[in-house]
Protein backbone atom coordinates (compact mmCIF):
# COMPACT_ATOMS: atom_id res chain seq x y z
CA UNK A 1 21.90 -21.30 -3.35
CA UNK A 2 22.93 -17.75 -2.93
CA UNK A 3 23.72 -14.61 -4.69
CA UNK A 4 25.37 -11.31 -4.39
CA UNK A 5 22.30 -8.91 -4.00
CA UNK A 6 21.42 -5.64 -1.49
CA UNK A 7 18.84 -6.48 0.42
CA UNK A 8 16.36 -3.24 1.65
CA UNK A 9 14.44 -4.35 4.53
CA UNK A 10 13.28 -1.19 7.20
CA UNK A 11 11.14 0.64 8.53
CA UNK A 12 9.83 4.42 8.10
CA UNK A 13 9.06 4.24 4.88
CA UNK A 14 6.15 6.42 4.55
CA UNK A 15 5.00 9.52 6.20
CA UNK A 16 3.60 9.65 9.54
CA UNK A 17 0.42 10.69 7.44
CA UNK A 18 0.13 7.65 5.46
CA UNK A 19 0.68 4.88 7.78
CA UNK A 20 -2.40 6.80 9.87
CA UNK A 21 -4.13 6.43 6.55
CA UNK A 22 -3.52 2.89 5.33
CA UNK A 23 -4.17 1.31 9.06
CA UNK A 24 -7.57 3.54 9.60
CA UNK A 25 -11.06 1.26 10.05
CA UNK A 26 -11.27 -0.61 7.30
CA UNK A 27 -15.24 -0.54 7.47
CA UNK A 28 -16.37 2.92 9.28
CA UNK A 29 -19.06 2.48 11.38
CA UNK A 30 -22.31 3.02 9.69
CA UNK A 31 -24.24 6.33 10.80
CA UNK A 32 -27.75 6.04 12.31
CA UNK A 33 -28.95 7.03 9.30
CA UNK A 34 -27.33 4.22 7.12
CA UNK A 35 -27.96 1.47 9.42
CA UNK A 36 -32.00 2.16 9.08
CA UNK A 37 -31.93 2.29 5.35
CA UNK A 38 -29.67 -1.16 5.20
CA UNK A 39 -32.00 -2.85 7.95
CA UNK A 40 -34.81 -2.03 5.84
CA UNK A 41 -33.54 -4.19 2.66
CA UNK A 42 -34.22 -7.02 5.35
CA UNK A 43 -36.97 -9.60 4.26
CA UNK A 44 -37.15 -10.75 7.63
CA UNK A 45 -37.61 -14.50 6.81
CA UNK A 46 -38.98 -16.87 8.68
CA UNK A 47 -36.31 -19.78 8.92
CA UNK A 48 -33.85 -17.11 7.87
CA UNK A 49 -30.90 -19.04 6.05
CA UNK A 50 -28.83 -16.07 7.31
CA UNK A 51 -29.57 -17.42 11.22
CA UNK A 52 -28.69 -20.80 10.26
CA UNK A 53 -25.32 -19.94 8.04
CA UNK A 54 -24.47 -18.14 11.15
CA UNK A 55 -22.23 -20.86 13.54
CA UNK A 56 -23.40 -19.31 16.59
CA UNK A 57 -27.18 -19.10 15.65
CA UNK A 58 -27.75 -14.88 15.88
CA UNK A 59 -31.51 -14.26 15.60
CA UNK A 60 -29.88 -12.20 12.38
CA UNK A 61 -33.90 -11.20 11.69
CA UNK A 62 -34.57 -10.16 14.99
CA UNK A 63 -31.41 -8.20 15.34
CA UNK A 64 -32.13 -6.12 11.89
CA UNK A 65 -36.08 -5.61 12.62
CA UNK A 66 -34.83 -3.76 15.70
CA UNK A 67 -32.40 -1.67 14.51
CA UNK A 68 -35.17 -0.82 11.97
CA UNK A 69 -36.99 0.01 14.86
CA UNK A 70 -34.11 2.28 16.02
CA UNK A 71 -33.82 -0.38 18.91
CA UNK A 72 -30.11 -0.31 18.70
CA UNK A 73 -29.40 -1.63 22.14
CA UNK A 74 -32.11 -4.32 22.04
CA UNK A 75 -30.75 -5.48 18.37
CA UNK A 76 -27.29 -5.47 20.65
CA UNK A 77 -28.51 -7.90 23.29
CA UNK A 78 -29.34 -10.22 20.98
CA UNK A 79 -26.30 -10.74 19.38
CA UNK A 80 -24.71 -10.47 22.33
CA UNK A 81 -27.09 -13.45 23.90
CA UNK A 82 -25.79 -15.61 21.04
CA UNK A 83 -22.61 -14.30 20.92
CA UNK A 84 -20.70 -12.17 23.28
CA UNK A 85 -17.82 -11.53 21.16
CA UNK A 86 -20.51 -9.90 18.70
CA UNK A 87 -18.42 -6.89 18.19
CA UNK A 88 -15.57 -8.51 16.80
CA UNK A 89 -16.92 -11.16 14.92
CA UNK A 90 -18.57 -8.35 13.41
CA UNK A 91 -15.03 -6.98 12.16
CA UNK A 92 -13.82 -10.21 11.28
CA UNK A 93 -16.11 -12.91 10.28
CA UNK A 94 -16.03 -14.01 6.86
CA UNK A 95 -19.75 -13.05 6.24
CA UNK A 96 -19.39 -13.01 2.76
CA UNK A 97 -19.20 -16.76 2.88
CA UNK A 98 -21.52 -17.12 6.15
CA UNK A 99 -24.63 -15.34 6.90
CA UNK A 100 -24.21 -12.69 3.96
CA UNK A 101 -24.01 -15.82 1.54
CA UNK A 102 -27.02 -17.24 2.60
CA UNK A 103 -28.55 -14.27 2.36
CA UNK A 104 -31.73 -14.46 0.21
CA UNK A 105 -30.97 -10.92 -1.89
CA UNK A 106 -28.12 -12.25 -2.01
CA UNK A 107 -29.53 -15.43 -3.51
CA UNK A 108 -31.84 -12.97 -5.75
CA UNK A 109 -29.86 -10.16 -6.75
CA UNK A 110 -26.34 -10.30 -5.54
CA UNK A 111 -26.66 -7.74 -2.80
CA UNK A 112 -26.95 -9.54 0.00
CA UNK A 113 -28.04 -7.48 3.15
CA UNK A 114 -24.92 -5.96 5.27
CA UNK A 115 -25.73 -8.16 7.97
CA UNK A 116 -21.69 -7.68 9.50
CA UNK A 117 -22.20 -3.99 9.29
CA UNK A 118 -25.45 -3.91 10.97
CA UNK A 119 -24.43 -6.09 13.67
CA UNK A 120 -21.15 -3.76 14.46
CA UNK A 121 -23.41 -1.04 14.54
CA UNK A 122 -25.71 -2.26 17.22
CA UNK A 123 -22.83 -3.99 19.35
CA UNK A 124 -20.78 -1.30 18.86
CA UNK A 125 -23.57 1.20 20.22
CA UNK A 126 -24.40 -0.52 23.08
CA UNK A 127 -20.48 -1.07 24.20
CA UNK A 128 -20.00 3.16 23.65
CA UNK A 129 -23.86 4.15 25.27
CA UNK A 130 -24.13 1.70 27.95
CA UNK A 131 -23.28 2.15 31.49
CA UNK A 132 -24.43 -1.24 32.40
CA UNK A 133 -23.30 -4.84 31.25
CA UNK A 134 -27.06 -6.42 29.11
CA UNK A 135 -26.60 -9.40 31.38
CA UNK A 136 -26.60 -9.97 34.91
CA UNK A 137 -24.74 -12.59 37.29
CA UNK A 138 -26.49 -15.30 39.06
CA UNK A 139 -26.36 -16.26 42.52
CA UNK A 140 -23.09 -17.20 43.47
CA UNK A 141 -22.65 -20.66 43.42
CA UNK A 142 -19.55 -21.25 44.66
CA UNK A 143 -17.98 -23.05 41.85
CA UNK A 144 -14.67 -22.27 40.53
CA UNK A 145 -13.40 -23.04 36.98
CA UNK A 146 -10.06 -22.68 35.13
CA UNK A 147 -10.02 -21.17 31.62
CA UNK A 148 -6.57 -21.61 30.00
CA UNK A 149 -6.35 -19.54 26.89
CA UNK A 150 -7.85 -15.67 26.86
CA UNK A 151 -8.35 -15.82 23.35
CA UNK A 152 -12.23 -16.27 22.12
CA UNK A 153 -13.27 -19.67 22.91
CA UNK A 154 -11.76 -18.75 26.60
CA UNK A 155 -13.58 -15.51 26.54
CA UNK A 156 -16.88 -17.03 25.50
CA UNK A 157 -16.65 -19.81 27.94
CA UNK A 158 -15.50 -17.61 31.00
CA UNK A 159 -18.48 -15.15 30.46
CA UNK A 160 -21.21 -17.49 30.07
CA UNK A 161 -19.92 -19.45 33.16
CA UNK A 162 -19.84 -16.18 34.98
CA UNK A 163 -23.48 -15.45 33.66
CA UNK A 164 -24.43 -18.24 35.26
CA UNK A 165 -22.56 -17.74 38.82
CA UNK A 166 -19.50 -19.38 38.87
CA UNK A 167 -16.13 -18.01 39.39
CA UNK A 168 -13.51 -17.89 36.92
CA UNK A 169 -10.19 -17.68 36.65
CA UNK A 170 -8.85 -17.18 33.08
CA UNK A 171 -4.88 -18.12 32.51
CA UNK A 172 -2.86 -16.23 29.41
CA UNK A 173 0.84 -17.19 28.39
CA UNK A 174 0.76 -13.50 26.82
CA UNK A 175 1.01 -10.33 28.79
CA UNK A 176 -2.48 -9.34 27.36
CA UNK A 177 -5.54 -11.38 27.19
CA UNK A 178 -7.54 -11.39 23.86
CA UNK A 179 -5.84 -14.31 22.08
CA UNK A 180 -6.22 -14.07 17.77
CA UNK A 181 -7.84 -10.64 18.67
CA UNK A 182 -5.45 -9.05 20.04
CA UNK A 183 -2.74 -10.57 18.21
CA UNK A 184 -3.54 -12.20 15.35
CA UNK A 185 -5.72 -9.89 12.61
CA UNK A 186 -4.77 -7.19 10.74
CA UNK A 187 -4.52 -3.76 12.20
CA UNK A 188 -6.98 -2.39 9.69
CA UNK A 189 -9.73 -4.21 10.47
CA UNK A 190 -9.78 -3.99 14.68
CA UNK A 191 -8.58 -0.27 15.35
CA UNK A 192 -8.46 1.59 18.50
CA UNK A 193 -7.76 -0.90 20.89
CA UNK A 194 -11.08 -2.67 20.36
CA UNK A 195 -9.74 -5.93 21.50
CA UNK A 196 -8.82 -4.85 25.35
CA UNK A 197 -12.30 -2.80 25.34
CA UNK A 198 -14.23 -6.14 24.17
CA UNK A 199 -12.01 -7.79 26.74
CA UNK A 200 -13.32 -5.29 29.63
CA UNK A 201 -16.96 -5.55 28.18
CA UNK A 202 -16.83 -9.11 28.64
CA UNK A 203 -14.98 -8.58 32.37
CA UNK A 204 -17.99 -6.65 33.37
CA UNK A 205 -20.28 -9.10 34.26
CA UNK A 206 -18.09 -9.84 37.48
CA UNK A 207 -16.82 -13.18 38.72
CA UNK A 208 -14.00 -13.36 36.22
CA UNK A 209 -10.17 -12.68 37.12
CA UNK A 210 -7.61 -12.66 34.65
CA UNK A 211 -3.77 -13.71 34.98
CA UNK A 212 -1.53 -13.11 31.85
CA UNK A 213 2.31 -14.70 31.59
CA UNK A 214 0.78 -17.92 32.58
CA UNK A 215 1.99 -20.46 29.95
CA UNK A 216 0.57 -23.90 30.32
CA UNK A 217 3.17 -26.67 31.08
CA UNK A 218 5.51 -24.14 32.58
CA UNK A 219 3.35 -21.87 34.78
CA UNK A 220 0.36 -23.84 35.42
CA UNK A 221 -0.04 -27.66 35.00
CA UNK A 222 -3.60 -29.57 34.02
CA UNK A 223 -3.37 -31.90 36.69
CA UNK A 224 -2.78 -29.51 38.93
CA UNK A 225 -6.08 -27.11 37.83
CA UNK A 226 -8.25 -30.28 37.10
CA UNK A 227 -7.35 -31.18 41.12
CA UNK A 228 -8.01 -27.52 42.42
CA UNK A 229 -10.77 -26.64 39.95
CA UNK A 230 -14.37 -27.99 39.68
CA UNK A 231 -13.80 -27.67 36.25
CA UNK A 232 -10.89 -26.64 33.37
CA UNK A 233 -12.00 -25.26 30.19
CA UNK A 234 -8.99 -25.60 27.47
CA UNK A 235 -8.91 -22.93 24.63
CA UNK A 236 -5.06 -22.95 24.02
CA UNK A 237 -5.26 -22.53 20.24
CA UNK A 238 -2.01 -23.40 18.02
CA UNK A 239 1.13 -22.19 19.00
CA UNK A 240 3.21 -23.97 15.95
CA UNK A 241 3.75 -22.79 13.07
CA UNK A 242 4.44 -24.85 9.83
CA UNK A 243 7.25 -25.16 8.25
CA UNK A 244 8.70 -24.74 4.94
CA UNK A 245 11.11 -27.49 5.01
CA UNK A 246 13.76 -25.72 3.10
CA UNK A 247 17.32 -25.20 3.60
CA UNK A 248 18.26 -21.72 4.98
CA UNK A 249 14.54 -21.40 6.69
CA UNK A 250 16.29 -19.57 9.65
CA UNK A 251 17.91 -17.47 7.51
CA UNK A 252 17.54 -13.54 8.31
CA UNK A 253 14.69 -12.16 6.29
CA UNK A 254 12.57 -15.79 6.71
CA UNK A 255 10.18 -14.86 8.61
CA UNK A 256 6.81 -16.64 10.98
CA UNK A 257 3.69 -14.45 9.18
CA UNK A 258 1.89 -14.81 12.62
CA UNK A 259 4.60 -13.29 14.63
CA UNK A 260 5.25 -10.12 12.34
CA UNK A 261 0.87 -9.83 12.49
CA UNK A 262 1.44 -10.23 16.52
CA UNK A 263 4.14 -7.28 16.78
CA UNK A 264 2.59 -5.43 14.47
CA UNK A 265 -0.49 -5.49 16.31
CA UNK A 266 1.61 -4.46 19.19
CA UNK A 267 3.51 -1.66 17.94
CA UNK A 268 2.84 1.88 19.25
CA UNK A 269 4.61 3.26 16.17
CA UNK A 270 4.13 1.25 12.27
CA UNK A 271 7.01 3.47 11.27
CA UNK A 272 9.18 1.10 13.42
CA UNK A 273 8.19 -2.36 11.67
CA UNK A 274 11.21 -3.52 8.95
CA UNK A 275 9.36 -4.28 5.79
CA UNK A 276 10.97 -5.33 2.85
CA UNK A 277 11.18 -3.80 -0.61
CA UNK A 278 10.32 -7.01 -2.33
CA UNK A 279 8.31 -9.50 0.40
CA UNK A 280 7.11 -12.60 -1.21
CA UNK A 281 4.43 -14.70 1.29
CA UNK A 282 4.01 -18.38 1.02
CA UNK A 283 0.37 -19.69 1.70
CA UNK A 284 -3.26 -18.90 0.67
CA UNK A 285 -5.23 -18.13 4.29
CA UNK A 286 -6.37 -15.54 5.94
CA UNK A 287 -2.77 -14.62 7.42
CA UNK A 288 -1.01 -15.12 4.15
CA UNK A 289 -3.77 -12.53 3.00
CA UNK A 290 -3.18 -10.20 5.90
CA UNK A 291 0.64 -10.02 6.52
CA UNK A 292 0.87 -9.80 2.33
CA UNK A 293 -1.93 -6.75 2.70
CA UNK A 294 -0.17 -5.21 5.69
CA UNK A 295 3.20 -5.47 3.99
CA UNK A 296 2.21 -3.46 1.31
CA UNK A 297 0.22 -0.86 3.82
CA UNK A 298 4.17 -0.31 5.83
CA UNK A 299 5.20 0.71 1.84
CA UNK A 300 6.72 -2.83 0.34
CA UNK A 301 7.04 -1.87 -3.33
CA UNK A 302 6.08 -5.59 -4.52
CA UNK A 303 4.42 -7.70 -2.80
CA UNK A 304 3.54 -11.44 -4.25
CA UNK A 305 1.52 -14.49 -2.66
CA UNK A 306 2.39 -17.57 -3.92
CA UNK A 307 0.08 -20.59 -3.13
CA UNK A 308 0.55 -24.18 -4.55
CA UNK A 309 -3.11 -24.71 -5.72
CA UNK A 310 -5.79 -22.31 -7.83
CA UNK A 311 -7.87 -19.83 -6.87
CA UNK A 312 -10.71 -22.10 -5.68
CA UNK A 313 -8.51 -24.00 -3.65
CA UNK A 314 -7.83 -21.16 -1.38
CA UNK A 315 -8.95 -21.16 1.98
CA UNK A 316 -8.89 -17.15 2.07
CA UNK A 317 -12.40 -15.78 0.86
CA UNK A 318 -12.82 -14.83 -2.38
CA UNK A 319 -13.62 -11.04 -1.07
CA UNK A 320 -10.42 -11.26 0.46
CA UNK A 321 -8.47 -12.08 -2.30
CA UNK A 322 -9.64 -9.08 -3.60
CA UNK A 323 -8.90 -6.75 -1.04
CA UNK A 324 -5.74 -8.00 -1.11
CA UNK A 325 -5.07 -7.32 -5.29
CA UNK A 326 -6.99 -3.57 -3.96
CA UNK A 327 -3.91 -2.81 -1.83
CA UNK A 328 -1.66 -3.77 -4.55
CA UNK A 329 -0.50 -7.65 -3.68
CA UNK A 330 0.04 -10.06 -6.67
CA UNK A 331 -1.55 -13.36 -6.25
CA UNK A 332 -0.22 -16.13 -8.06
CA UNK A 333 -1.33 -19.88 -8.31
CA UNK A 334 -0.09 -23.11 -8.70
CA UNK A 335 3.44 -22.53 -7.64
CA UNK A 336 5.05 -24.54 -4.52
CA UNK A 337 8.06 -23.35 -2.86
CA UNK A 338 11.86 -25.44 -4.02
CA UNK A 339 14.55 -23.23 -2.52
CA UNK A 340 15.18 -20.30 -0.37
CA UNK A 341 17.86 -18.21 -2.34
CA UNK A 342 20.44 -16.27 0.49
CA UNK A 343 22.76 -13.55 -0.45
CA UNK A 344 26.78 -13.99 0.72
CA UNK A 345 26.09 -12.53 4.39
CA UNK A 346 23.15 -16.37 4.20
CA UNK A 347 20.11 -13.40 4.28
CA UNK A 348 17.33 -13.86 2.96
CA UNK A 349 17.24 -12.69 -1.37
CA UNK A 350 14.84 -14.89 -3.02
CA UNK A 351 12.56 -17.66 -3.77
CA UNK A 352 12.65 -20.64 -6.23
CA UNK A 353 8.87 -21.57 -6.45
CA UNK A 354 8.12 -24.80 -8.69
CA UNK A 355 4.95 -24.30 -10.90
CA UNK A 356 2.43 -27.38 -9.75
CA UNK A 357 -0.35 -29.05 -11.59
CA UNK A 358 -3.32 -30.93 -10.46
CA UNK A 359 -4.64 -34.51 -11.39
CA UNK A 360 -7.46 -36.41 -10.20
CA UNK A 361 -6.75 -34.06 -6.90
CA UNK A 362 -3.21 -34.97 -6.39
CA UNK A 363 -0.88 -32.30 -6.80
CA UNK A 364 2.41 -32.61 -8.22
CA UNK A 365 5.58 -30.57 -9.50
CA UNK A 366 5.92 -29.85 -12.86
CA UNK A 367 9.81 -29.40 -12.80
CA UNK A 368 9.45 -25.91 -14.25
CA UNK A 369 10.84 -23.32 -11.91
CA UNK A 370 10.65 -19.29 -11.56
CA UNK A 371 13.04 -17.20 -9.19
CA UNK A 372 11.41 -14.99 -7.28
CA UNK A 373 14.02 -11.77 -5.74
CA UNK A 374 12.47 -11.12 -2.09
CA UNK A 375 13.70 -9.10 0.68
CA UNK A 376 11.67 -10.70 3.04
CA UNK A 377 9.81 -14.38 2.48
CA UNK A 378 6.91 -14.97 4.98
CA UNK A 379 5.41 -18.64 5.85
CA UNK A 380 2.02 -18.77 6.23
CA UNK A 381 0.97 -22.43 5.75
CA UNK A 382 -0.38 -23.19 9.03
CA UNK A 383 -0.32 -23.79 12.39
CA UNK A 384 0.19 -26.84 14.36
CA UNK A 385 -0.78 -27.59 18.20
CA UNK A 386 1.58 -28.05 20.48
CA UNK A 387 0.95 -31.00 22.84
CA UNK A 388 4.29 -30.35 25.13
CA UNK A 389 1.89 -28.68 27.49
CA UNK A 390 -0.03 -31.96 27.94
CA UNK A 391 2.64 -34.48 28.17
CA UNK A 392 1.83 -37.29 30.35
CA UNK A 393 -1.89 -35.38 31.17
CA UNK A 394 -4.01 -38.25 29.99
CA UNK A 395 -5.51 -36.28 27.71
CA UNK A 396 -6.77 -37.86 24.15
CA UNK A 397 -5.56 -36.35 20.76
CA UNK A 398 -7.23 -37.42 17.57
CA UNK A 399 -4.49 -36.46 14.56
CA UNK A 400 -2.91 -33.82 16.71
CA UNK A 401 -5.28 -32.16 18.35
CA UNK A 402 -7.44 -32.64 21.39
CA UNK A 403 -10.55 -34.68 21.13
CA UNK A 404 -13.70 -33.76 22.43
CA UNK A 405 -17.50 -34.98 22.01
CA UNK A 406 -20.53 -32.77 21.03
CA UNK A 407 -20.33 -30.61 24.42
CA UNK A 408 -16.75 -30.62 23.56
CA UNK A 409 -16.06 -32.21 27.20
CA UNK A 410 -12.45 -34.76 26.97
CA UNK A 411 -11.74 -37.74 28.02
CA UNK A 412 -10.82 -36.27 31.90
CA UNK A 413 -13.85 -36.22 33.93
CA UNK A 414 -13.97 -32.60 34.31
CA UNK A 415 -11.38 -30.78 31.34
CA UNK A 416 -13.48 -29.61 28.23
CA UNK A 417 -11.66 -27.83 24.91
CA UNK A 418 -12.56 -25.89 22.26
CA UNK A 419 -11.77 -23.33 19.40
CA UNK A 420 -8.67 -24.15 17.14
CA UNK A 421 -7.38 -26.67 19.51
CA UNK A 422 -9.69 -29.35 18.92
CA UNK A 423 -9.65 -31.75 16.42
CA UNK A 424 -13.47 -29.90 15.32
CA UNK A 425 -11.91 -26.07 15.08
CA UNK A 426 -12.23 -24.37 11.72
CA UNK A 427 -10.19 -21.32 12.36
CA UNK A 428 -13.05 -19.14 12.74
CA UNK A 429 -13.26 -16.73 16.00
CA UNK A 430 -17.06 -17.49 15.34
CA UNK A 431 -16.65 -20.94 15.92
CA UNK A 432 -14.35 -20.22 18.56
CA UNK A 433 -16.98 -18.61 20.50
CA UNK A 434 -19.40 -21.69 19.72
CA UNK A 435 -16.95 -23.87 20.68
CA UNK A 436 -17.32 -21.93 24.18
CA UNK A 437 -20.35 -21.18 24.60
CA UNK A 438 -21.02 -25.28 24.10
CA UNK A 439 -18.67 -26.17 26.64
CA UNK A 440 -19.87 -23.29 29.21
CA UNK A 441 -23.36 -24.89 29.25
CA UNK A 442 -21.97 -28.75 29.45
CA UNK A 443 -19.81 -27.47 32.61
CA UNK A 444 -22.50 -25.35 33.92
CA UNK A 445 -25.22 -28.72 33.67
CA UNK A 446 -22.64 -31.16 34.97
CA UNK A 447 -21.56 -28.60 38.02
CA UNK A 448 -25.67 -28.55 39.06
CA UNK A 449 -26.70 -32.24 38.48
């Protein structure tokens, strides 16, 4: 299908004022001030339902009492102990569906505690006041382990491994470590380099080198590491992205969602990012949420989401949904994409979207149709593992991606996986961090026996 249209996809267009604006921190840092009166709305329950909605297990009471006690760097450690990537998850984590959920004012009055504000103020504290890393190395025990991935789960594993004395090497395909926090949020929500100064935070602790443009399969080979390592920790996330399955999907103006977040994340100047007048973005996650948000931040005049299911069925929280209709994006259910619609030069124009109904939990075309006109259509329907890497490794998948057990240890005698990889990964950094943290301790227990 295709049509004689002008398409208007660049960049510059707002002033230098107003991208500075739109990408600022999305949450400012609570003051001193703020922070005490917020930690005192705590109940500090015992069996706190916040602690256990949390997937890494943060003493949440114990970290709120102390900032209450204007302990900031204590309340720090704590998280930290649980979670050393406290200061993003803190940015990130969906705690309106986590700890803030289970929140028992929330429960009560529908205020829940701002337990993700509270804990960026005390990690955030200790990372600007502190001289000195909260935890100290170990004896050297002579151990060395491979990490392949620098995103989160690599991170978390690498530092408690180092925490506990062993060396580690951590491999990156990308020329920066940090994985989805470097590369794959929105710029509003992790400003001023935060990633690369988490990255150094976690560095700190000593006995953990990093080597970026390392891809796996190309670079650096599992058998090889598993025979020159006492131990390989795999945290490789997905590097697929899924497809639309239309006609015309490498058309100009068709465009991977997680590659425009990535150089947008990247770019020294927002001015220089083409954005479309008109951007239509297929899916209904948190990137379909973010590069549909961040579209409209660069100055896209119309901006619609179109997801196949309702509002419930959405995997993007329902606060940020919102944020997303607060910056001006359109969200609109129950419509699957038919047809890509290209203008005479085979660019990008349009959409056809089917309208889709639901019965008994199958979902179906209706055969009604709408034509959407878009300068720029972005997929955002998921990601797939790539197993190319692992070819002839041994290495077990369960439904395309790599199975672990509990301790997320592999079938190889010493290989362990975690975060989005696995067959168990729920696209949450916090997990991601669980995931590593898990697998740190099962290395660090089979490396002493």
């Amino acid at each position: 299908m295709s049509t004689r249209t002008m398409r208007d996809v660049k960049g510059g267009r707002l002033e230098p004022s107003e991208y500075t604006e739109n990408f600022s921190d999305h949450h400012p840092l609570l003051s001193r001030h703020e922070a005490m009166v917020e930690a005192d709305r705590c109940y500090f329950c015992y069996d706190a339902p916040c602690m256990t909605a949390c997937p890494t297990s943060i003493d949440v009471p114990m970290f709120i009492r102390q900032i209450s006690a204007d302990n900031a760097k204590g309340s720090a450690k704590t998280i930290f102990e649980q979670n050393i990537l406290g200061g993003m998850c803190a940015r990130v984590c969906p705690t309106e569906t986590l700890c803030e959920q289970a929140c028992v004012r929330e429960v009560a009055e529908g205020k829940p505690v701002k337990i993700g504000q509270l804990q960026r103020y005390a990690t955030d504290y200790l990372m600007r006041e502190s001289d000195e890393h909260p935890f100290s190395r170990a004896a050297p025990t002579g151990k060395r382990i491979a990490v392949v991935g620098g995103g989160p789960a690599g991170l978390s594993c690498a530092h408690r491994l180092a925490m506990h004395g062993h060396d580690v090497t951590v491999f990156d395909a990308r020329e920066k470590a940090g994985g989805l926090s470097e590369y794959g949020i929105a710029a509003y929500k992790s400003v001023d380099d935060f990633a690369q100064k988490e990255l150094q935070f976690i560095l700190d602790i000593g006995g953990i080198s990093v080597q970026t443009g390392k891809k796996l399969g190309t670079d650096i080979h599992l058998s090889d590491m598993a025979s020159d390592y006492d131990a390989v920790f795999l945290g490789i996330g997905l590097a697929n992205v899924n497809a639309l399955g239309l006609d015309g999907e490498d058309a100009d103006g068709c465009e991977d969602a997680v590659e425009y977040i990535a150089n947008l994340r990247q770019a020294s100047d927002l001015s220089t990012i083409p954005v479309g007048r008109r951007v239509v973005v297929i899916g209904g996650g948190m990137t379909a949420i973010d590069v549909a948000a961040q579209a409209k931040l660069l100055g896209a005049e119309e901006v619609t989401i179109a997801y196949r299911r309702g509002k419930d069925g959405m995997n993007a929280s329902e606060y940020e949904q919102e944020l997303a209709q607060t910056h001006g994006v359109t969200i609109r259910h129950w419509l699957q994409p038919k047809a890509l619609v290209l203008d005479d030069a085979g660019a990008i124009a349009g959409i056809e979207l089917e309208y889709t109904s639901q019965s008994n939990g199958s979902l179906s075309g209706t055969g009604e149709t709408v034509t959407l006109a878009a300068d720029q259509v972005f997929k955002a329907i998921g990601q797939q593992f790539d197993d190319g890497p692992l070819a002839n490794s041994g290495l077990n998948l369960d439904r395309g991606r790599i199975q672990t057990d509990d301790n997320r240890k592999t079938n190889l005698g010493n290989v362990w996986a975690g975060g989005d990889c696995v067959r168990s990964g729920e696209d949450l950094t916090v997990v991601s961090v669980e995931d590593g943290k898990i697998a740190a301790e099962s290395i660090h227990a089979m490396l002493t026996a």
